[in-house]
Protein backbone atom coordinates (compact mmCIF):
# COMPACT_ATOMS: atom_id res chain seq x y z
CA UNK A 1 -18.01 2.84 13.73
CA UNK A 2 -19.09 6.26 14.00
CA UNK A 3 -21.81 4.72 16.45
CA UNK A 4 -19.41 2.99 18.52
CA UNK A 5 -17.70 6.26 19.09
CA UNK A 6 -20.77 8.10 20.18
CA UNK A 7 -21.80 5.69 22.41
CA UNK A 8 -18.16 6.20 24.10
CA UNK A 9 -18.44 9.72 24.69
CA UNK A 10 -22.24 9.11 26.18
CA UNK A 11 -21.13 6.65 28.36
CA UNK A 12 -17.94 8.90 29.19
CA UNK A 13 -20.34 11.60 30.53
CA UNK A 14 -22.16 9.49 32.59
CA UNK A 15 -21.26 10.07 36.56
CA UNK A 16 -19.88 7.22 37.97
CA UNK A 17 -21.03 7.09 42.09
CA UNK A 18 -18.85 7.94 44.68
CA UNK A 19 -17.15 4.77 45.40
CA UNK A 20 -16.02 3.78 41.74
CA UNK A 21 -13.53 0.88 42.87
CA UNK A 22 -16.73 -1.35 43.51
CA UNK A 23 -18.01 -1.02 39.86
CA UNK A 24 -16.79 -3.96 37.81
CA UNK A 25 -16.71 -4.18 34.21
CA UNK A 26 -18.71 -6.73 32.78
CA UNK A 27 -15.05 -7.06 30.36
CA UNK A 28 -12.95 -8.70 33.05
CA UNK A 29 -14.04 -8.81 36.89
CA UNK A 30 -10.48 -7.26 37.55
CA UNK A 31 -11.38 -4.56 35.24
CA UNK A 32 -13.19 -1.62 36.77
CA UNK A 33 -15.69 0.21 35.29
CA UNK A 34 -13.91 3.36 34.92
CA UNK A 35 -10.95 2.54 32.71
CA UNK A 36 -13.85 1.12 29.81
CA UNK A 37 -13.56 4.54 27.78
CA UNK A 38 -9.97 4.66 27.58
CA UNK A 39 -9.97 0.94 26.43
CA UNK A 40 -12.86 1.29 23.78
CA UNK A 41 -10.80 3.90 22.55
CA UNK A 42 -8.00 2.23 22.18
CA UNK A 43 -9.66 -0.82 20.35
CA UNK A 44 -11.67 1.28 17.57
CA UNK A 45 -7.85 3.30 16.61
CA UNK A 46 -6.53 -0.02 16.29
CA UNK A 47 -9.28 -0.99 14.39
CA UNK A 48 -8.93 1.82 12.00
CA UNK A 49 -5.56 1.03 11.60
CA UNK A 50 -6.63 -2.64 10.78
CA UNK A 51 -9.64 -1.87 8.37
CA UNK A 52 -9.07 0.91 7.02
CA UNK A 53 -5.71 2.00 7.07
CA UNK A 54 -6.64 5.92 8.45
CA UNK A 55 -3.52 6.66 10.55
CA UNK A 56 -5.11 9.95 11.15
CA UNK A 57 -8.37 8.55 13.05
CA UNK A 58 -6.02 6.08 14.40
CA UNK A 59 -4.02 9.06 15.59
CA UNK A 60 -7.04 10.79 16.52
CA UNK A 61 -8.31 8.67 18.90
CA UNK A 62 -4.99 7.22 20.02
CA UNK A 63 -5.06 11.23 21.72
CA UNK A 64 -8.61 10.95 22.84
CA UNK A 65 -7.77 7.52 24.72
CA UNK A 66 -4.61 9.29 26.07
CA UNK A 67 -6.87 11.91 27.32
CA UNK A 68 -9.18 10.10 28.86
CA UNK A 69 -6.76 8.51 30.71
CA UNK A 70 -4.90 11.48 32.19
CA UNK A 71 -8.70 12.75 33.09
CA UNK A 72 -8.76 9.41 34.95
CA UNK A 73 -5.57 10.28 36.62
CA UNK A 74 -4.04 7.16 35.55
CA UNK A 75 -0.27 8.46 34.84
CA UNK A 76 0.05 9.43 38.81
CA UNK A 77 -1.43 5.71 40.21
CA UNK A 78 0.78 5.31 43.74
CA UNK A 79 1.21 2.01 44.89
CA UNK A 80 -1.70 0.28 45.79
CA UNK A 81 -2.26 -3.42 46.32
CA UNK A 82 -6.32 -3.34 45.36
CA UNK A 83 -7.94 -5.78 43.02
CA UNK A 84 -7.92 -3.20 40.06
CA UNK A 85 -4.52 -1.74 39.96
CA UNK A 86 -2.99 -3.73 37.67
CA UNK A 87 -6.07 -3.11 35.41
CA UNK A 88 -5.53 0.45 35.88
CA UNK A 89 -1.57 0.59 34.70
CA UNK A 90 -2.04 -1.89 32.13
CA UNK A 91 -4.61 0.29 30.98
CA UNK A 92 -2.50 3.53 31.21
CA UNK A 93 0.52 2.22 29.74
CA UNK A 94 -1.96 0.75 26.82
CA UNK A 95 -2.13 4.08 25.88
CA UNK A 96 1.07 5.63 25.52
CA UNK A 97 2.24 1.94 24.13
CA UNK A 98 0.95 -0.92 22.59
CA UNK A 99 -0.18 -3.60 24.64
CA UNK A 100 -1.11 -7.86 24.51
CA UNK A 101 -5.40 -8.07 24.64
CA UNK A 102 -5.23 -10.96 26.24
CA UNK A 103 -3.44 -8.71 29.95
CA UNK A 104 -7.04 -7.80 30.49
CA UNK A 105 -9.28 -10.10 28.39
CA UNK A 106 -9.63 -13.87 27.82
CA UNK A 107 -7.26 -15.75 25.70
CA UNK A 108 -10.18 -16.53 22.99
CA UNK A 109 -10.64 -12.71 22.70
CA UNK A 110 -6.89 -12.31 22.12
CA UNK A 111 -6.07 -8.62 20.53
CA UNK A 112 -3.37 -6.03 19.94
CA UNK A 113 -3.76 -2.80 21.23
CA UNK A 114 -1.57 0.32 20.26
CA UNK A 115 -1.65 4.12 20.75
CA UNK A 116 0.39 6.82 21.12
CA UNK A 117 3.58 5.32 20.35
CA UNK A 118 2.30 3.15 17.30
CA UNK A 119 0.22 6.37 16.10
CA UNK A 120 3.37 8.12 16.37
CA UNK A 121 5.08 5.20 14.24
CA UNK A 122 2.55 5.01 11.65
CA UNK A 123 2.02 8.40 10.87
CA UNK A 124 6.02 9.34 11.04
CA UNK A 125 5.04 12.07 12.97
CA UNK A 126 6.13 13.26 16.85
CA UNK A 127 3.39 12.29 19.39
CA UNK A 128 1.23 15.36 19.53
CA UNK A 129 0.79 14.75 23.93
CA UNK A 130 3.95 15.75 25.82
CA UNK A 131 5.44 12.15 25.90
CA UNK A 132 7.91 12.53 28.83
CA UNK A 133 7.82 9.22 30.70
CA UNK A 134 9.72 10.24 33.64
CA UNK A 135 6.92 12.84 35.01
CA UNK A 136 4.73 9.08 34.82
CA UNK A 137 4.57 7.89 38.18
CA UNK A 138 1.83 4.62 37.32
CA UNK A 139 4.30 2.01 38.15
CA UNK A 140 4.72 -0.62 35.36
CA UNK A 141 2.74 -3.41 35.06
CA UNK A 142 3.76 -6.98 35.70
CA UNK A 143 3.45 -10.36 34.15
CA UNK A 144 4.07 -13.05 36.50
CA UNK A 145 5.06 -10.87 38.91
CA UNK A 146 7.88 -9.46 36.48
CA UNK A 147 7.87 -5.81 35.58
CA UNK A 148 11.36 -5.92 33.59
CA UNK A 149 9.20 -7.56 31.02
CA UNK A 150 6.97 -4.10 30.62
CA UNK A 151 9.82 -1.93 31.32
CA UNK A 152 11.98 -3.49 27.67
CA UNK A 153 8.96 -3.32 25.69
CA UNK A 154 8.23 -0.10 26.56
CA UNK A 155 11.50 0.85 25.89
CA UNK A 156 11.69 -0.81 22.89
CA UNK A 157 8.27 0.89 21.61
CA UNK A 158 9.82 4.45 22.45
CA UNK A 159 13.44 3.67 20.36
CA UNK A 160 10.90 3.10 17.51
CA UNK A 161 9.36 6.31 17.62
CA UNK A 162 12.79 7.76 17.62
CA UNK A 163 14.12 6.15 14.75
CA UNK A 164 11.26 6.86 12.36
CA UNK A 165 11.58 10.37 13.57
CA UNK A 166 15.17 10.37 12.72
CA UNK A 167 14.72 8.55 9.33
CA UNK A 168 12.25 11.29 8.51
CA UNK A 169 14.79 13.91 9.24
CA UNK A 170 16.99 11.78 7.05
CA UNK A 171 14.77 11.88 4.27
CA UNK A 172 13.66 15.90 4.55
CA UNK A 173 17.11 16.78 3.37
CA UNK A 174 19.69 18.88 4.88
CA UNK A 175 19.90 22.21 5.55
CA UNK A 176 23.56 22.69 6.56
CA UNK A 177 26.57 21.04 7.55
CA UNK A 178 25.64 21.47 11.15
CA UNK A 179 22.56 19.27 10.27
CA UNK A 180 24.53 16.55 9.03
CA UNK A 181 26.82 16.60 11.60
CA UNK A 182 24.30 16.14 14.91
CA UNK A 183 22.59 13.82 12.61
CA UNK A 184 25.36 11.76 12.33
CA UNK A 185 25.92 12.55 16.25
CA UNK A 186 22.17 11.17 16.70
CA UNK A 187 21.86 7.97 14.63
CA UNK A 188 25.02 6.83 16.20
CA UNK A 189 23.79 7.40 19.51
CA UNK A 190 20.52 5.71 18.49
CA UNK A 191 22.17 2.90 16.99
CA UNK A 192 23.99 2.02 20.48
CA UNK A 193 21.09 2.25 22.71
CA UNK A 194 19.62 0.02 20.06
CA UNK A 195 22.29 -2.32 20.06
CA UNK A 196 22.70 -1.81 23.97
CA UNK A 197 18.68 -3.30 24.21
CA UNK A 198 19.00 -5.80 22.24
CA UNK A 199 22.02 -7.66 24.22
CA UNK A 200 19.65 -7.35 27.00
CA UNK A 201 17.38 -9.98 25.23
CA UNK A 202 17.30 -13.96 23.88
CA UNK A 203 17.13 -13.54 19.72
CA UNK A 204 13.67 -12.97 18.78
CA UNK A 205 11.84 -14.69 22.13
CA UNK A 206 12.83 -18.07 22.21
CA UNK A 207 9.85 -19.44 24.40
CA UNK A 208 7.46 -21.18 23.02
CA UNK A 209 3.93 -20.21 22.84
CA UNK A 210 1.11 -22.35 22.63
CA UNK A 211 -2.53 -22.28 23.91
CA UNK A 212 -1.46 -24.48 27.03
CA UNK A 213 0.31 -22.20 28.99
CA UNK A 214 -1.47 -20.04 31.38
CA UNK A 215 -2.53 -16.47 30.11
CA UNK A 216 -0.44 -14.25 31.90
CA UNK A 217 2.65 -17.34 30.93
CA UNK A 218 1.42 -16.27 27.27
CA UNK A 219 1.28 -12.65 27.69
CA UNK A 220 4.79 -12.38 29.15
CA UNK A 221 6.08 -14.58 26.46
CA UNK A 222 4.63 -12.55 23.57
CA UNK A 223 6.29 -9.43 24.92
CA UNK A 224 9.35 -10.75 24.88
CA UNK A 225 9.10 -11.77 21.44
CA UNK A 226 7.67 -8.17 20.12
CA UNK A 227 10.44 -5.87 22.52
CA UNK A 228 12.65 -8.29 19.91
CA UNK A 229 10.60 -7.53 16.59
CA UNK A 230 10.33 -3.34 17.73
CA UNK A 231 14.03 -3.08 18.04
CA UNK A 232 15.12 -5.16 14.90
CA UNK A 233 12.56 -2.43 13.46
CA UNK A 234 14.47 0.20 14.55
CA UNK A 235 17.52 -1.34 13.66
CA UNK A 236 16.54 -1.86 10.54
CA UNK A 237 14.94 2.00 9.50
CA UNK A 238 18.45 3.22 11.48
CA UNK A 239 20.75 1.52 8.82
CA UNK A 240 18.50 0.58 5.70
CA UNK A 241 18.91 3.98 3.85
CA UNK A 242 22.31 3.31 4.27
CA UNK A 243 22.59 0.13 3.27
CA UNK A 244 21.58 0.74 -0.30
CA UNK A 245 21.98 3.95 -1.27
CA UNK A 246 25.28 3.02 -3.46
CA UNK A 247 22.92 1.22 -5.82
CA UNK A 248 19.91 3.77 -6.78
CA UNK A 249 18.78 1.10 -8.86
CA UNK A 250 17.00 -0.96 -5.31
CA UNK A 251 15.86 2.38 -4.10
CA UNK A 252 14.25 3.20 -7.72
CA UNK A 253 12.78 -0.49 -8.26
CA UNK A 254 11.14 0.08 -4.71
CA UNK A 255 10.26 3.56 -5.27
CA UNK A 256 7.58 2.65 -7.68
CA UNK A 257 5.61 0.08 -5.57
CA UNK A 258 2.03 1.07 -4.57
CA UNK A 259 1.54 3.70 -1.74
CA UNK A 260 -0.53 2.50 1.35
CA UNK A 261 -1.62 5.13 4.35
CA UNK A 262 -0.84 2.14 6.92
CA UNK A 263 2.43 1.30 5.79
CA UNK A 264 5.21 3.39 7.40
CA UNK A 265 6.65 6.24 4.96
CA UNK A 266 10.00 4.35 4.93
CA UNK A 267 8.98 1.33 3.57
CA UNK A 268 9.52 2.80 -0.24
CA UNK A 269 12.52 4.83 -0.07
CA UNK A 270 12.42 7.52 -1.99
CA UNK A 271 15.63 8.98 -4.78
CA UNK A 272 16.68 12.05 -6.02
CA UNK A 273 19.52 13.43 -7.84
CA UNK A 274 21.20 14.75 -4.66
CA UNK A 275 20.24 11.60 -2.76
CA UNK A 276 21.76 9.35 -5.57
CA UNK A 277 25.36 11.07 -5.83
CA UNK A 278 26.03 11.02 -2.16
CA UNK A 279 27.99 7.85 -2.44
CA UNK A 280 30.28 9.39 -5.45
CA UNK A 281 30.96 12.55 -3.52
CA UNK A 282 31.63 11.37 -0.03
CA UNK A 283 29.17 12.99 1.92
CA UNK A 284 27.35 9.25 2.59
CA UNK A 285 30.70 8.50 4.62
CA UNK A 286 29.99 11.95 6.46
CA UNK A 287 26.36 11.72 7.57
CA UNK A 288 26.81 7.78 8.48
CA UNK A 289 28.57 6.72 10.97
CA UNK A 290 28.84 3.08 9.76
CA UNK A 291 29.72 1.41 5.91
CA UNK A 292 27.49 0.24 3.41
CA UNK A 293 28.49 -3.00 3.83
CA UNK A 294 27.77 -3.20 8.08
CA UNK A 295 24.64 -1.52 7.17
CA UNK A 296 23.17 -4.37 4.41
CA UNK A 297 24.25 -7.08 7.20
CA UNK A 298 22.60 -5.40 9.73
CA UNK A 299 19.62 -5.52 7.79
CA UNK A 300 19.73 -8.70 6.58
CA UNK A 301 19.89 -10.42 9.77
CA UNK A 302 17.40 -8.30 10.92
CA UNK A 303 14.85 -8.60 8.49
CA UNK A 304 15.12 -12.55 8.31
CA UNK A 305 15.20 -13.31 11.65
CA UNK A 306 12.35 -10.72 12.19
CA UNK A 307 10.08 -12.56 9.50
CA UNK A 308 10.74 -15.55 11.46
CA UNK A 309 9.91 -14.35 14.55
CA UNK A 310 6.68 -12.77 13.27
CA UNK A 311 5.26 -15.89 11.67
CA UNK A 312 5.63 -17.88 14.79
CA UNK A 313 3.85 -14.62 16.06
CA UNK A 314 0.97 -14.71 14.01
CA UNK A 315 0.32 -18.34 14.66
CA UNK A 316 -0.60 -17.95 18.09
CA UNK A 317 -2.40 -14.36 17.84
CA UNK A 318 -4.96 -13.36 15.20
CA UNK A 319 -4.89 -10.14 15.00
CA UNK A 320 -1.71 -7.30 15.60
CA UNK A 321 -0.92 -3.73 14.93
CA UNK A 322 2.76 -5.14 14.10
CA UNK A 323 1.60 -5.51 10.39
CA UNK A 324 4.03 -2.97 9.55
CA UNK A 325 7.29 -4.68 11.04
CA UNK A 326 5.66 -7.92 9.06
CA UNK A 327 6.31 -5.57 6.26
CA UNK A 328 9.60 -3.89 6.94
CA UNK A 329 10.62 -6.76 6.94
CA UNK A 330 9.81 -8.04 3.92
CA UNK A 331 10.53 -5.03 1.86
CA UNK A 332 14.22 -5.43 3.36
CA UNK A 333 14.79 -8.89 2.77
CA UNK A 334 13.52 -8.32 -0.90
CA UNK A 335 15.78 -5.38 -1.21
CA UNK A 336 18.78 -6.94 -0.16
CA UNK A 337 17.36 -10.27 -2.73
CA UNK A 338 17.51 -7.39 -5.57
CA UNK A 339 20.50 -6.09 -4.58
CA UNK A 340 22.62 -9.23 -4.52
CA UNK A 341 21.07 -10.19 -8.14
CA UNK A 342 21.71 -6.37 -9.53
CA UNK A 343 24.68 -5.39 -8.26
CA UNK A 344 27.53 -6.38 -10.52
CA UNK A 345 30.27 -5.43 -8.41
CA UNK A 346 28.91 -7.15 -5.40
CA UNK A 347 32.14 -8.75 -4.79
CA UNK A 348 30.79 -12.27 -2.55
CA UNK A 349 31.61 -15.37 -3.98
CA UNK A 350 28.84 -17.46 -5.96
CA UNK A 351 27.90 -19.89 -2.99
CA UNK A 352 27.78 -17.12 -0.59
CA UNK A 353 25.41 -15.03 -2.56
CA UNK A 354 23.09 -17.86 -3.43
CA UNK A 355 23.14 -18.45 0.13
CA UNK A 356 22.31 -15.01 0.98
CA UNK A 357 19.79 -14.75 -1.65
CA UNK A 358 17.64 -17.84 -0.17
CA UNK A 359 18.22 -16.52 3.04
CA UNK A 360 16.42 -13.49 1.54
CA UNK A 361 13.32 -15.56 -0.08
CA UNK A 362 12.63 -17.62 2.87
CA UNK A 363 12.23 -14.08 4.94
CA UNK A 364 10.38 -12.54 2.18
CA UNK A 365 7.92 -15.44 2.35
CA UNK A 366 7.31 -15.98 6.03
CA UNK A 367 6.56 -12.08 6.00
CA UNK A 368 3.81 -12.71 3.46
CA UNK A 369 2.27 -15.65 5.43
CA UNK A 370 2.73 -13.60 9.02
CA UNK A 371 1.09 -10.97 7.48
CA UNK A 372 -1.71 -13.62 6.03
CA UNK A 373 -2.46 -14.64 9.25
CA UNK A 374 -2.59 -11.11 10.51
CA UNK A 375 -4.76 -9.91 7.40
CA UNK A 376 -7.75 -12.07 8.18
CA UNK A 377 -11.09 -10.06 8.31
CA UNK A 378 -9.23 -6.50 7.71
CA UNK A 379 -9.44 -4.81 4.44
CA UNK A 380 -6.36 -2.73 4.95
CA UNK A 381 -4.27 -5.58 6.04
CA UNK A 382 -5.13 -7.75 2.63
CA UNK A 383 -4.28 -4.71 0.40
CA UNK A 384 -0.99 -4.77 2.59
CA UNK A 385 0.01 -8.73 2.31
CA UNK A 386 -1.08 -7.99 -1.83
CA UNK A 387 1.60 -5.28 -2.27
CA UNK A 388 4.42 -7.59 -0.89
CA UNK A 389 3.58 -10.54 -2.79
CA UNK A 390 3.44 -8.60 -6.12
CA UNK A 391 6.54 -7.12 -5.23
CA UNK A 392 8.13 -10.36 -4.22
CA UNK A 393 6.72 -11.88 -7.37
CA UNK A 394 7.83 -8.93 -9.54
CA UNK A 395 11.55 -9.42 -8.79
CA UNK A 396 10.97 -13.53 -8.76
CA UNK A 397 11.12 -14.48 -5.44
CA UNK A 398 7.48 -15.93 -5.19
């Protein structure tokens, strides 16, 4: 690995002649040769993120790839109707988002790239490159000569990024009443621009995807499906804390699951005395702009139809960096499984709750067997799928 980068930076520093536009890549002969170091760079972070779960490499070289991009000028492409400039935004907006393999490479080679934004995700950290989209002027890409389909998933990757940052604020504590109050100001604004994206889109990508249809038929298809996943993510981490903080027995029984760098810090919720009494003493009611109950519903459909979603997902592409919605998923959907068999006051008749709770097992499962499918040849990704499954074992769902 260390290799690979090396050769990278060599071949970085290597002048390209004056007329670069005539240099194809030897990946894709609408590829040019200058946007290779940017795109090597953007495969080996997700590959760290794959193999060996180091968000801070992946971060690491999510930045470099950003970098090298912005050297190539890349965020200010005008217009231009040349064989390579959908190579060059697709390879821009690859690094500031994640983006389908198969928009640059052949459909055997099919990959998931991710950078900034996923870095960003993974590490529950702010982007560390001023992020501010509007100064872009790279026009979007297009699939099928449709750039709407970019523009949502885009979107959809930056309303992530915003609601792990706001669930880490969450979980950081509060300082003073002002706190609470412009977070309760911000996670209700979140939660409509959320809810606002996702009436803009068909539950979960209902086109089919199979090997048949032509690649750029696929690629559009599979970005429709993930702008889905990415904002049922967000939906989820917006209302999940929420959801079952009235029962600190879920958030304890989660709390003591193995750790794993590559899954996102909100997957195990953490407890505390203060955290625990919110409910009794009202202040839940204050930071929250939405019940208990709206939250656990929210997050059941959510992480179910998400699940669902993803394993169609992962039959069609072997490899993603969505692992961690795979998982968010299926952390929820187990929650919610505990929480319906726990919770003695849950007031919902018998046939409704057994309802619920297979509702709850069939998501749990087709998270394990999307993440199967994604897990295949990557260490970090098999220690991943293990954790669920002994946790979906552990409270009898498996």
């Amino acid at each position: 690995m260390q290799c690979a980068i090396e050769s990278i930076k060599i071949a970085s520093e290597i002048a390209i002649p004056a007329s670069p536009s005539s240099l194809r890549s030897p990946v894709h002969p609408h590829v040019p040769l200058e946007v290779e170091t940017p795109m090597a760079l953007c495969l080996i972070s997700m590959y760290q993120y794959l193999h060996h779960g180091n968000a801070t490499k992946m971060r690491q070289l999510a930045e470099e790839a950003f970098d090298s991009s912005v050297k190539l000028s890349l965020h200010i492409i005008p217009h231009d109707d040349t064989n390579f400039s959908e190579a060059r935004r697709r390879t821009w907006w690859m690094t500031v988002s994640p983006f389908s393999g198969e928009l640059l490479i052949p459909p055997k080679h099919y990959l998931q790239y991710l950078c900034m934004c996923n870095a960003s995700i993974i590490s529950c950290e702010p982007p560390t490159r001023p992020m501010m989209i509007n100064t872009f002027t790279t026009p979007y890409p297009s699939t099928e000569n449709d750039s709407e389909v970019w523009r949502k998933y885009i979107r959809a990757e930056e309303t992530l990024v915003s609601a792990t940052l706001l669930l880490v604020a969450l979980l950081k504590g509060f300082s003073s009443t002002t706190f609470i109050v412009a977070f309760r100001q911000n996670i209700h604004l979140l939660n409509t621009i959320i809810e606002s994206q996702l009436d803009g889109l068909d539950a979960g990508g209902t086109q089919s995807m199979d090997s048949s249809q032509s690649p750029e038929m696929r690629v559009g298809n599979c970005l429709r499906r993930l702008t889905w996943i990415r904002l049922a993510s967000s939906h989820i981490k917006t209302h999940r804390y929420r959801a079952f903080m009235s029962r600190t027995i879920v958030l304890k029984r989660f709390e003591s699951l193995p750790s794993s760098e590559i899954l996102e810090a909100s997957t195990t919720l953490p407890t505390s005395g203060e955290t625990s009494n919110l409910e009794e003493m009202g202040i839940a009611s204050r930071i929250f702009p939405f019940t208990a109950s709206e939250s656990r519903k929210i997050c059941l459909e959510s992480s179910t139809k998400m699940a669902a979603s993803l394993k169609i997902l992962s039959s069609n592409v072997s490899v993603a960096p969505f692992a961690c919605s795979a998982a968010l998923a299926g952390y929820t959907a187990l929650m919610t499984h505990h929480f319906t068999t726990s919770s003695t006051g849950y007031n919902e008749p018998q046939t409704n709750s057994n309802a619920l709770r297979e509702r709850c097992e069939q998501g749990v499962k087709a998270a394990i067997n999307a993440l199967e499918n994604f897990s295949v040849g990557f260490e970090s990704m098999r220690t991943l799928t293990d954790q669920l499954r002994r946790a979906a074992a552990a409270c009898k769902v498996l």
